[in-house]
N, C-alpha and C. Protein backbone atom coordinates (compact mmCIF):
# COMPACT_ATOMS: atom_id res chain seq x y z
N UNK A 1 18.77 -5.36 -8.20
CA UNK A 1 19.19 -5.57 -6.83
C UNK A 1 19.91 -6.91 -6.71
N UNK A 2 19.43 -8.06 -7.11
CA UNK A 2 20.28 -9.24 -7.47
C UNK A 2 21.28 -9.05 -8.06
N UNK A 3 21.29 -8.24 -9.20
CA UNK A 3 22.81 -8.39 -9.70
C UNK A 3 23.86 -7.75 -9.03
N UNK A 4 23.28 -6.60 -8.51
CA UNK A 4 24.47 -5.75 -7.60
C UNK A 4 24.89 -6.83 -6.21
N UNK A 5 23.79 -7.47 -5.97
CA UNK A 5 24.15 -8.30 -4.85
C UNK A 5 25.45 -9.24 -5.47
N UNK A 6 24.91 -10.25 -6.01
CA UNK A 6 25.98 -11.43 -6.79
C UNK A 6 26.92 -10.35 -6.64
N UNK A 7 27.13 -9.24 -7.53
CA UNK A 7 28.72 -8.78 -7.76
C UNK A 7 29.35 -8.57 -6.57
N UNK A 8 28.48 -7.51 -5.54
CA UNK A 8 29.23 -8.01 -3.90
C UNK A 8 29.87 -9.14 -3.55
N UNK A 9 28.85 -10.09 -3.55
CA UNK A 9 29.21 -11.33 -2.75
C UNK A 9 30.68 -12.00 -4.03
N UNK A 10 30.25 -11.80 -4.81
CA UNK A 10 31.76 -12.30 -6.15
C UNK A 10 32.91 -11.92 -5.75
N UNK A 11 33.09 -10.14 -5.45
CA UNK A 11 33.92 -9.29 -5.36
C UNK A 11 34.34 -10.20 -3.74
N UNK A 12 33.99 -9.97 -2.83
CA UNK A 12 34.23 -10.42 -1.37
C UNK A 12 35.07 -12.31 -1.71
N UNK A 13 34.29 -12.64 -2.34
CA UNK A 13 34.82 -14.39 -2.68
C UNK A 13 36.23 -14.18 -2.80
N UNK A 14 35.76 -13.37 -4.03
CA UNK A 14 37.41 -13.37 -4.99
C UNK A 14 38.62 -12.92 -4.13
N UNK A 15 38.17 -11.36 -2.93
CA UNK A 15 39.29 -10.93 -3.02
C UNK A 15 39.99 -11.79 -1.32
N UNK A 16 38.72 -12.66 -0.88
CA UNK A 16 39.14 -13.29 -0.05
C UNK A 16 40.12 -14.72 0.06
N UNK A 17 39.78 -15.18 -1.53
CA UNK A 17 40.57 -16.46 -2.41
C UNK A 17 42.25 -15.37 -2.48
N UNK A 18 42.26 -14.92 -2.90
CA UNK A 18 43.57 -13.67 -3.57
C UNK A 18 44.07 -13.68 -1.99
N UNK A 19 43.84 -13.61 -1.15
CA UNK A 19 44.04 -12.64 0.07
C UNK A 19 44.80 -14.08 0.02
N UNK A 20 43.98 -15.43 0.92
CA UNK A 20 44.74 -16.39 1.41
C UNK A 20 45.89 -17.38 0.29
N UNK A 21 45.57 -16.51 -0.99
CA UNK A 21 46.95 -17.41 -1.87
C UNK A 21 48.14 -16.22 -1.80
N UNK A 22 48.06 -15.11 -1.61
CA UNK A 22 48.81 -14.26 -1.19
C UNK A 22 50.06 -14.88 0.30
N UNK A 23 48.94 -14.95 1.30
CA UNK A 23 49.32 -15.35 2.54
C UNK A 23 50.22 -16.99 2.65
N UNK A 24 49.94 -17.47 1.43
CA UNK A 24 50.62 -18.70 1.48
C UNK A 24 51.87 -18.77 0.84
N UNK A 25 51.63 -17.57 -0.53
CA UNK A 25 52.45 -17.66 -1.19
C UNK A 25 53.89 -17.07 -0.65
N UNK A 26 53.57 -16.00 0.35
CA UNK A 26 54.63 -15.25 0.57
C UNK A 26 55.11 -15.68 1.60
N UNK A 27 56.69 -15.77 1.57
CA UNK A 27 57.69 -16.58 3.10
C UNK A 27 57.59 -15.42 4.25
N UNK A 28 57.57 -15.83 5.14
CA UNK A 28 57.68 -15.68 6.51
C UNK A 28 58.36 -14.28 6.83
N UNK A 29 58.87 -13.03 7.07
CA UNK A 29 59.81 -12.73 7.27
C UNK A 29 59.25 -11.19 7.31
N UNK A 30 59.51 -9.94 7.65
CA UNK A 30 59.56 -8.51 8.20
C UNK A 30 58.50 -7.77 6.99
N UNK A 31 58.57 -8.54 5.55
CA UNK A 31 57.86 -7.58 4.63
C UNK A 31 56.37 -8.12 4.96
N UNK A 32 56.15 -9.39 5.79
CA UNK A 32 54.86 -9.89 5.26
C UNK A 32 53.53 -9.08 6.13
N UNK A 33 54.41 -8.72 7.34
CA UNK A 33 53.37 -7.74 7.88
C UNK A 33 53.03 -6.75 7.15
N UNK A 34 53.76 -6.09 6.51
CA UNK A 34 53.24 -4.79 5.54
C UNK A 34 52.33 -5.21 4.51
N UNK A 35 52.65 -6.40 4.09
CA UNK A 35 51.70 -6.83 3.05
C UNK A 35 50.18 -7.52 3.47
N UNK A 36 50.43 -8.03 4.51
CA UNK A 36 49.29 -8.08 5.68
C UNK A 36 47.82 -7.02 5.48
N UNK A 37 48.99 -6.08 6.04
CA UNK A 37 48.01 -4.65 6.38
C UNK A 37 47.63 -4.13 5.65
N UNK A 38 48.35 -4.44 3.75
CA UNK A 38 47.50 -3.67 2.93
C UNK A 38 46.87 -4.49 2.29
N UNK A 39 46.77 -6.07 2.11
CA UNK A 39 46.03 -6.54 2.09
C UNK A 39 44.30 -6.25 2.92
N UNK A 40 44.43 -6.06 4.04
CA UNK A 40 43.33 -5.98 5.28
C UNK A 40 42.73 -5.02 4.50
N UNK A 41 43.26 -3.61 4.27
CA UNK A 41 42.76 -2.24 3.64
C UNK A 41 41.90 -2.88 2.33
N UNK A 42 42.73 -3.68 2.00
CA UNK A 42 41.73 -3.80 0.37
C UNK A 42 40.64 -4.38 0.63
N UNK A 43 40.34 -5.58 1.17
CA UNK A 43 39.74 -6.56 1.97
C UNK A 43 38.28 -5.40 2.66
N UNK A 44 39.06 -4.99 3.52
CA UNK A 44 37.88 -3.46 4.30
C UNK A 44 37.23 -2.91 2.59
N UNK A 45 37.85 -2.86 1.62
CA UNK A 45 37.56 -1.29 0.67
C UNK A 45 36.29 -2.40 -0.36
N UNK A 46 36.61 -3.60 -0.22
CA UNK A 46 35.73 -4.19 -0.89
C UNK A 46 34.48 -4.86 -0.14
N UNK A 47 34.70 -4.81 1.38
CA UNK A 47 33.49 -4.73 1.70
C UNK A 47 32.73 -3.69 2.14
N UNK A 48 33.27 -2.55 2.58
CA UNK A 48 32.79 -0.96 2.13
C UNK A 48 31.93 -0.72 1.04
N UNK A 49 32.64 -1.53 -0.15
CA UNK A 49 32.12 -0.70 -1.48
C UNK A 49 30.80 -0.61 -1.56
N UNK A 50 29.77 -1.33 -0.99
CA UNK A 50 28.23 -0.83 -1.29
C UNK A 50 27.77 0.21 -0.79
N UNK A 51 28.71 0.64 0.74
CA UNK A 51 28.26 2.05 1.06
C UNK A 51 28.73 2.96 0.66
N UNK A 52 29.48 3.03 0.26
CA UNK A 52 30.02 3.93 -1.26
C UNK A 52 28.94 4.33 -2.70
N UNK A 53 28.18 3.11 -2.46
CA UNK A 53 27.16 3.28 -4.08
C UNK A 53 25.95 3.73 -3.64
N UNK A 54 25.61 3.65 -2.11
CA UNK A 54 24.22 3.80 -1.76
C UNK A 54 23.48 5.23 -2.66
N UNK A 55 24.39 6.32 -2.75
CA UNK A 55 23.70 7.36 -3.49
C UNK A 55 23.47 7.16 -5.08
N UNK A 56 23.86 6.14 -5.87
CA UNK A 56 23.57 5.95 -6.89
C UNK A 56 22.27 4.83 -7.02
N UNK A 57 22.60 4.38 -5.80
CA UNK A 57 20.86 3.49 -5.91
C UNK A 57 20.00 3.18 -5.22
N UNK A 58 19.65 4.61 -4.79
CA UNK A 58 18.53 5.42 -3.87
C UNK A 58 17.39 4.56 -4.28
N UNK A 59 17.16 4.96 -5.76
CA UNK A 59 15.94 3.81 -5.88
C UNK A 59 15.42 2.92 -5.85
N UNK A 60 16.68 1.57 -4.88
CA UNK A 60 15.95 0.53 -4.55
C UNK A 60 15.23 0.59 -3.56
N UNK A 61 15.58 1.63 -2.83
CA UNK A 61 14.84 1.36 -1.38
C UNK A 61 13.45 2.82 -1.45
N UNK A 62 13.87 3.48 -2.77
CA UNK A 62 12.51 4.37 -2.50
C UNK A 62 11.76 3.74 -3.77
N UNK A 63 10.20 3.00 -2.98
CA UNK A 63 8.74 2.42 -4.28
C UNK A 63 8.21 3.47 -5.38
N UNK A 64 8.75 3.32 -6.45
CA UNK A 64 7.55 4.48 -7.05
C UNK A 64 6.34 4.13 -6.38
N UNK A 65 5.57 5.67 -6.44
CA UNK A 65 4.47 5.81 -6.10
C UNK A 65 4.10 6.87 -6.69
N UNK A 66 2.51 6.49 -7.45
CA UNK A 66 2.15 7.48 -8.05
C UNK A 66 2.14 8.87 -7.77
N UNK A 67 2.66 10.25 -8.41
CA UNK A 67 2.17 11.54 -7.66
C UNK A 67 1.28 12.30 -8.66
N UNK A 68 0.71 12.94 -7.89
CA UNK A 68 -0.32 13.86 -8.68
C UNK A 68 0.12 15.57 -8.78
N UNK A 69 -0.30 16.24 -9.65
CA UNK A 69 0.42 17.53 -9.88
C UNK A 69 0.90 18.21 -9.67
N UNK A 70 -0.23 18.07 -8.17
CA UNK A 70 0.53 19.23 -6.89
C UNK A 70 1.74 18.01 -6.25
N UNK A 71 2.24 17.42 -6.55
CA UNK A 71 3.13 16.67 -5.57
C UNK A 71 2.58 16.07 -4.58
N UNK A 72 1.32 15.75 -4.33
CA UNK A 72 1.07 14.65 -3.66
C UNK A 72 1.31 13.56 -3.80
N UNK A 73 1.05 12.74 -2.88
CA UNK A 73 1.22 11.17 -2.96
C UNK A 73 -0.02 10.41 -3.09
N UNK A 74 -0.15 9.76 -3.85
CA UNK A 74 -1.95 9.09 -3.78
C UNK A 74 -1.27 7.97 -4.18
N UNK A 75 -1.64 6.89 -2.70
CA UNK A 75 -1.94 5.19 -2.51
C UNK A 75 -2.99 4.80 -2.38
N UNK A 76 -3.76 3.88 -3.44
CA UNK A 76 -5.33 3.53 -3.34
C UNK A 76 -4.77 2.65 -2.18
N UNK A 77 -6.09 2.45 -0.95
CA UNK A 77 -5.82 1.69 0.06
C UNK A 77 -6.28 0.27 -0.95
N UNK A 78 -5.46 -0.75 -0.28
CA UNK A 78 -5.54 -2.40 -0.92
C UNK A 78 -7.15 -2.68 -1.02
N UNK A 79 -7.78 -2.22 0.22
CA UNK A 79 -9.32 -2.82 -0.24
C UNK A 79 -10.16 -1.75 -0.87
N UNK A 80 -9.73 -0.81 -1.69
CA UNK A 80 -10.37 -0.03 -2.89
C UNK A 80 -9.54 -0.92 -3.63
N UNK A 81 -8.58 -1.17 -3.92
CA UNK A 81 -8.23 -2.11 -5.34
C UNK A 81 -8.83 -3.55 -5.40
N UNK A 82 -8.61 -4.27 -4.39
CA UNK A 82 -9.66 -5.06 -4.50
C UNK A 82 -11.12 -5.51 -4.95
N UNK A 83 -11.79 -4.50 -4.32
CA UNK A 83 -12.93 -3.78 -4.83
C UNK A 83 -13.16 -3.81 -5.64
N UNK A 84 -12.58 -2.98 -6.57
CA UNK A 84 -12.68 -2.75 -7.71
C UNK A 84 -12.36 -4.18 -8.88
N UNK A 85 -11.49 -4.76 -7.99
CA UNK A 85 -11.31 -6.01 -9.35
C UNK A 85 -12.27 -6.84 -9.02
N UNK A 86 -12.48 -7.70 -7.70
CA UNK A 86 -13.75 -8.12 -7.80
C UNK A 86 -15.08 -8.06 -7.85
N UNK A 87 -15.37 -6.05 -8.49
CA UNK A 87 -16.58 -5.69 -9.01
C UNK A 87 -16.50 -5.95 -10.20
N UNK A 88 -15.38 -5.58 -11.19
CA UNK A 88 -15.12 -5.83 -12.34
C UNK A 88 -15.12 -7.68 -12.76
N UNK A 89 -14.89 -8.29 -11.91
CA UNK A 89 -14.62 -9.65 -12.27
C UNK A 89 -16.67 -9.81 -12.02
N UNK A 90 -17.22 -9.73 -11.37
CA UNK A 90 -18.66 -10.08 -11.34
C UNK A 90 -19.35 -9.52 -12.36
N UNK A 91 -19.12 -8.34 -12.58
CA UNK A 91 -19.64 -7.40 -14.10
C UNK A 91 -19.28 -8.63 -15.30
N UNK A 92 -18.17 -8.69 -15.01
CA UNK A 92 -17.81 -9.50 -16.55
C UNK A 92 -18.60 -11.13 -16.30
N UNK A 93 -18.54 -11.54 -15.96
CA UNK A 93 -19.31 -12.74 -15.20
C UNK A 93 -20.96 -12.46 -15.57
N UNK A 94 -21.21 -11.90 -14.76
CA UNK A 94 -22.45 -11.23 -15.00
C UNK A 94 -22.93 -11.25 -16.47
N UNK A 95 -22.35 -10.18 -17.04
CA UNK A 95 -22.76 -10.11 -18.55
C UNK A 95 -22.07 -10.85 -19.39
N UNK A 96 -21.54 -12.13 -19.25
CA UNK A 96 -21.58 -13.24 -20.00
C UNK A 96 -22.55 -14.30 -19.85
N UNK A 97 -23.44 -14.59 -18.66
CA UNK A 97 -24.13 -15.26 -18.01
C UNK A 97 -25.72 -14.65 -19.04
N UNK A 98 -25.69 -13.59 -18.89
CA UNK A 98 -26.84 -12.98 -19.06
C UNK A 98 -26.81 -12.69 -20.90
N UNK A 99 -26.21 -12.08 -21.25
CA UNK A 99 -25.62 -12.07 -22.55
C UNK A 99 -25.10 -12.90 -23.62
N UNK A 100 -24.29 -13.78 -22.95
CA UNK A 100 -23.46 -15.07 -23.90
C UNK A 100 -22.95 -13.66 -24.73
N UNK A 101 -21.99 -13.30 -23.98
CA UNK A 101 -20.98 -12.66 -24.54
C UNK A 101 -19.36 -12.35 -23.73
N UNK A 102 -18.01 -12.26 -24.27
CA UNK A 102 -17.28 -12.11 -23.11
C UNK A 102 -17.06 -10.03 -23.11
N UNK A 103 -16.92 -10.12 -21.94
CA UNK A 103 -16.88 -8.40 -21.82
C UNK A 103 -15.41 -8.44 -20.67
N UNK A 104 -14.93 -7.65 -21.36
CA UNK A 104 -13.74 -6.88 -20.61
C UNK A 104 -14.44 -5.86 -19.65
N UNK A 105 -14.20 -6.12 -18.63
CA UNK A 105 -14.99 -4.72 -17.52
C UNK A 105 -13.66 -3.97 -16.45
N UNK A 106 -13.40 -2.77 -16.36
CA UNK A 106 -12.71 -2.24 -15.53
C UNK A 106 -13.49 -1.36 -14.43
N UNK A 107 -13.45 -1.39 -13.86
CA UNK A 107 -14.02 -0.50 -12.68
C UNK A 107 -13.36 0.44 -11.42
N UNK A 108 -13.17 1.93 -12.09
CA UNK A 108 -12.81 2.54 -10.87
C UNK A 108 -13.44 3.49 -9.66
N UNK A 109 -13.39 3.28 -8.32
CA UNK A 109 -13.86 3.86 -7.17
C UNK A 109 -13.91 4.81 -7.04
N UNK A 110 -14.91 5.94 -6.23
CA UNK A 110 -14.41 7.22 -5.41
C UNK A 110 -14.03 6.79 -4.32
N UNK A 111 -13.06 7.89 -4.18
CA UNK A 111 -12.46 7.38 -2.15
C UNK A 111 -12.64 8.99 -1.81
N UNK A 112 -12.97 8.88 -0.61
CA UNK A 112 -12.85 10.00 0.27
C UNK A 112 -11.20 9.74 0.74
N UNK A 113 -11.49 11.46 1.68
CA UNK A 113 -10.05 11.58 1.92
C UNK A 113 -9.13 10.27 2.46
N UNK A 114 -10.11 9.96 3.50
CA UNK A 114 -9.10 8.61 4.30
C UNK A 114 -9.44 7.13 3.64
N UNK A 115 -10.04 7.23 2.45
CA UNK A 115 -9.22 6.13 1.77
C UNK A 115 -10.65 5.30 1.68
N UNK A 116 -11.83 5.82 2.06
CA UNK A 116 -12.78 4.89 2.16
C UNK A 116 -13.58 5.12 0.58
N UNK A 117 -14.35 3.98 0.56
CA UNK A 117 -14.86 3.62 -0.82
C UNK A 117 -16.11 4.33 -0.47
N UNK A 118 -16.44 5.72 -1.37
CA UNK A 118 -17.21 6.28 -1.27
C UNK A 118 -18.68 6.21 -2.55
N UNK A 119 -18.62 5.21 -4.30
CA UNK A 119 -19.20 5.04 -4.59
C UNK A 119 -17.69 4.36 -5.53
N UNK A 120 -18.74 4.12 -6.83
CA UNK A 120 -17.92 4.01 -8.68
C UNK A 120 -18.16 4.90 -8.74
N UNK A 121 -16.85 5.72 -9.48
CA UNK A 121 -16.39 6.68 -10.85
C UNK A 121 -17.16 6.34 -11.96
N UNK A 122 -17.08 4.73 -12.86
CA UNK A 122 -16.74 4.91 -13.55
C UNK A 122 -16.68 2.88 -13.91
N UNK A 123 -17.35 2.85 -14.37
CA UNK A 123 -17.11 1.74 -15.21
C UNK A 123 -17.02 1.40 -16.87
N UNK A 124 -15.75 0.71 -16.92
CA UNK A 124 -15.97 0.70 -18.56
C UNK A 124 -16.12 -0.76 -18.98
N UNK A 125 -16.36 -1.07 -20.33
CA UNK A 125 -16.94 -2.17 -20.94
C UNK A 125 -16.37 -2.25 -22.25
N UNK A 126 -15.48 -3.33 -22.79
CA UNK A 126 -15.27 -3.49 -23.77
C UNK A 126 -15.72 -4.53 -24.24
N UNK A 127 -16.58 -5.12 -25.33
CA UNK A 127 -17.17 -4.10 -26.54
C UNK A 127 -17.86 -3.49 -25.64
N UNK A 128 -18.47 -2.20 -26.03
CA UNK A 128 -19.45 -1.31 -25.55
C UNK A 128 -20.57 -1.41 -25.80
N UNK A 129 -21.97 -1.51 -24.94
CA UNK A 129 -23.30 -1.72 -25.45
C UNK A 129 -24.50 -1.09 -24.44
N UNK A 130 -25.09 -0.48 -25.30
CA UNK A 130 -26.06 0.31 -24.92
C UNK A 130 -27.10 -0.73 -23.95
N UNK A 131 -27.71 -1.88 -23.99
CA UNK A 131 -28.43 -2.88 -23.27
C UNK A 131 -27.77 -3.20 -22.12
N UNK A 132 -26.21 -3.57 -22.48
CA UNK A 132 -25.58 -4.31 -21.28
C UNK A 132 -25.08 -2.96 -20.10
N UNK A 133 -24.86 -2.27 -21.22
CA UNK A 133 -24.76 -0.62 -20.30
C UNK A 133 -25.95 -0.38 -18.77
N UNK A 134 -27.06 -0.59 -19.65
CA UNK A 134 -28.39 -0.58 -18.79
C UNK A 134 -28.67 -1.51 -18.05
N UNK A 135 -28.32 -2.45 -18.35
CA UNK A 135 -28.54 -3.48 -17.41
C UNK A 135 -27.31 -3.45 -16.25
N UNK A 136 -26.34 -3.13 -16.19
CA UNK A 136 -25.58 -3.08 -15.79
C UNK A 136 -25.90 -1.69 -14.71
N UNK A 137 -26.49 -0.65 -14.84
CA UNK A 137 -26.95 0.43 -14.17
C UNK A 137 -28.20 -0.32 -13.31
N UNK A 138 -29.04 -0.76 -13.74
CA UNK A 138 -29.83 -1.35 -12.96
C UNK A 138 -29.68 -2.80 -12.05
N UNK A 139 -29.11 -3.27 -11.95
CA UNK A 139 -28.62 -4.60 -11.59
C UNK A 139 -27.76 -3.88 -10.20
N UNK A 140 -26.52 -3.24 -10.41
CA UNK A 140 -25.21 -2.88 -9.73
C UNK A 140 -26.11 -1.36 -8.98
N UNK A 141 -27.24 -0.62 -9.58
CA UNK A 141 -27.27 0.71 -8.90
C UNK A 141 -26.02 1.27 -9.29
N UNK A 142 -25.94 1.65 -10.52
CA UNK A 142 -24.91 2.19 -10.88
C UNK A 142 -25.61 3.53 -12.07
N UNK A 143 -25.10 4.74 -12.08
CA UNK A 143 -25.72 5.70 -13.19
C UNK A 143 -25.27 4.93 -14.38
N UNK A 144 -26.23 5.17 -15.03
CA UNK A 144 -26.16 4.88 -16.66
C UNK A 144 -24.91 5.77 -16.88
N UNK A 145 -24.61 7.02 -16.73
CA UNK A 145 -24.05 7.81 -17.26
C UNK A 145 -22.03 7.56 -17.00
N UNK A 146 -22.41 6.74 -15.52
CA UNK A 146 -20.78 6.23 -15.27
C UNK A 146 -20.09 5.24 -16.10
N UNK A 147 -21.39 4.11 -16.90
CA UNK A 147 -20.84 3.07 -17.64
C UNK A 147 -20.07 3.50 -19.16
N UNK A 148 -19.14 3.66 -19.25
CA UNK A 148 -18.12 3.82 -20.52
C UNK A 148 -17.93 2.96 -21.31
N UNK A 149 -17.35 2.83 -22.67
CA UNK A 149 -17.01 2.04 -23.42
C UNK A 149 -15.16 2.19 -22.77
């Protein structure tokens, strides 16, 4: 998007520098109006030109967003992602405190339909360990069975 910008604003500089050495260069007299007017046209065609490209770069203005099979759209609301990182950031915290070990922890949510945090999916743990697993189920109220490697 920056670069297409710069080249606009370049293209507009340039053909506005060209335009007024044109206008200086040429004497006074019956042709300069014609050259005027097609000057103006070019002038118009180069600041036109981005609405000319808009169909080639649809995709700045449409966000990927994840879709799912059927063609839905699924946006975790901001405070399920949140959530989730600062459960994961206390897990890992947690079981270095308790452990003297460092653990990679990811943690993902259920959401109901409208977006609310309905429990954990699913937590994983890198390295993986059967103790910190458990402790981690009992501490958080979390199933043993959600904690993953």
């Amino acid at each position: 998007m920056v670069k297409f910008l710069n080249q606009y604003a370049t293209g507009i500089i340039t053909v506005s520098f060209l335009t007024l050495l044109l206008d200086h260069i040429l004497p006074a007299g019956n042709h300069k109006k014609y050259v005027n007017t097609i000057i103006g046209l070019i002038v118009m065609l180069v600041v036109l030109k981005p609405i000319t490209m808009l169909p080639q770069h649809v995709d700045i203005f449409d966000p990927a967003l994840p879709v799912t099979e059927e063609s839905q759209v699924i946006v975790k609301p901001y405070v399920a992602e949140c959530f989730e990182k600062n459960l994961a950031l206390y897990i890992a915290d947690d079981l270095h405190e308790r452990f003297n070990q460092t653990v990679a922890c990811r943690v993902s949510c259920l959401l109901n339909e409208e977006g609310q945090i309905m429990g954990v999916r699913a937590v994983h743990l890198v390295p993986y360990d059967g103790e910190m697993a458990g402790y981690v189920a009992t501490r958080y109220g979390i199933e043993e069975a959600c904690i993953q490697s």
